[in-house]
Protein backbone atom coordinates (compact mmCIF):
# COMPACT_ATOMS: atom_id res chain seq x y z
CA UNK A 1 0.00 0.00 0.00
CA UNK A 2 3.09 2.37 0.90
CA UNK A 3 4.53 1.38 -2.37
CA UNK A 4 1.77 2.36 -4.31
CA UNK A 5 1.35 5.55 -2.50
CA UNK A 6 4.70 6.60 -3.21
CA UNK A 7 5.01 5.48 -6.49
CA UNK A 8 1.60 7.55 -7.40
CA UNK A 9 2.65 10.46 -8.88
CA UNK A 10 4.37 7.90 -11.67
CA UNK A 11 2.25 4.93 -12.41
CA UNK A 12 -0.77 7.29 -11.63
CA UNK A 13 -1.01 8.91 -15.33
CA UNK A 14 0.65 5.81 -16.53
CA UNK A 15 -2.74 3.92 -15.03
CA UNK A 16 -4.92 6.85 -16.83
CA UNK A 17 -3.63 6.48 -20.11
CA UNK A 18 -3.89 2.92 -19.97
CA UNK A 19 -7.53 3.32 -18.47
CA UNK A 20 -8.26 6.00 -21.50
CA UNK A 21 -7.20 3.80 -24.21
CA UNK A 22 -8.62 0.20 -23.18
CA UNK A 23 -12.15 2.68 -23.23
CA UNK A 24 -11.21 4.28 -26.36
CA UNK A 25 -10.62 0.69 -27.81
CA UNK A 26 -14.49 -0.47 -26.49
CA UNK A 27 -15.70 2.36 -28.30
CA UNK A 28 -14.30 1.74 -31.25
CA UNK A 29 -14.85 -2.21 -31.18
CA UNK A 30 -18.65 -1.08 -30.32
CA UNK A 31 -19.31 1.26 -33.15
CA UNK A 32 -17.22 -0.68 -35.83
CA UNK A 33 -18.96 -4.43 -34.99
CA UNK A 34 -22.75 -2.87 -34.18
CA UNK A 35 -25.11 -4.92 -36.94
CA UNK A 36 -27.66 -2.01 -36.82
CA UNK A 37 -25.38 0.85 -37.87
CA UNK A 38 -24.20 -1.55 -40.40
CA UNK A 39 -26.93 -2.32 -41.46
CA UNK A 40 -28.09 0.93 -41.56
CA UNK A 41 -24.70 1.94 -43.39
CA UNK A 42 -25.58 -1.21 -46.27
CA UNK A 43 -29.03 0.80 -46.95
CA UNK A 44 -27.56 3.85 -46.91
CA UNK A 45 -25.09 2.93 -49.57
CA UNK A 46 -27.33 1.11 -51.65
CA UNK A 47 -29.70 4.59 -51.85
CA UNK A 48 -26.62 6.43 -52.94
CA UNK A 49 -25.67 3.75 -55.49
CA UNK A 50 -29.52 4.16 -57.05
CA UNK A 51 -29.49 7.69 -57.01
CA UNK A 52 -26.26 7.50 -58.78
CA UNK A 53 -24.43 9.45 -56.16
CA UNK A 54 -21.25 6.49 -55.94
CA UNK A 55 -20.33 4.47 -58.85
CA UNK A 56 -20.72 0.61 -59.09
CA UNK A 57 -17.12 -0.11 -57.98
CA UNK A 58 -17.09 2.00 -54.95
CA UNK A 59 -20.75 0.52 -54.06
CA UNK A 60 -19.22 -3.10 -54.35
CA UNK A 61 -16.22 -1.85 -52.67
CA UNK A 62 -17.89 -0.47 -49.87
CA UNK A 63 -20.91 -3.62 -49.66
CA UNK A 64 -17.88 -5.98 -49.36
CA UNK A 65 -16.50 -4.40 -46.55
CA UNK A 66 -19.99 -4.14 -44.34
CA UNK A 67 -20.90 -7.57 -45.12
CA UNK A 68 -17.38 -8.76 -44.01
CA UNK A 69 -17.87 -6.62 -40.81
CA UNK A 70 -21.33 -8.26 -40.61
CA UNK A 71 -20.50 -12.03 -40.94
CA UNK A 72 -17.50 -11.25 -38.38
CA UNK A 73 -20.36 -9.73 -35.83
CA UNK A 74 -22.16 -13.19 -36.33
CA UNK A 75 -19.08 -15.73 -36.23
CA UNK A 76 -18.36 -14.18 -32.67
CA UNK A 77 -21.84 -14.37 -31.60
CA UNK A 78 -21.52 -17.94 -32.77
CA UNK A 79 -18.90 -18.89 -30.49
CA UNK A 80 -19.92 -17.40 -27.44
């Protein structure tokens, strides 16, 4: 207990950066494997693709990527 009173004013913004990041890295994991923004991202896309806003390469480009993002969300549900 000493020890880690003395050695506060050290490992103490050591600890907070750590703390910051491993939060930083939930939010990110949540936001980049969440199946309804992805979702939501696929119909987006596929509206911009109709009303000609992105060509057909960037649309299967971008679709590729979601649906890999998607089928990852689903093999880790799977093995839970």
């Amino acid at each position: 207990m000493l020890l880690k009173l003395l050695t506060l004013p050290v490992t103490g913004p050591i600890e907070g950066v750590l703390w910051l990041a491993n939060k930083l890295d939930e939010q990110v994991e949540h936001e980049f494997y969440n199946e309804p923004a992805i979702r939501g991202k696929l119909m987006e896309l596929e509206l911009r693709y109709d009303m000609g806003e992105i060509s057909e390469e960037e649309f299967l480009a971008a679709e590729e990527e979601l649906l890999a993002r998607l089928k990852i969300i689903r093999e880790r549900r799977a093995a839970v």
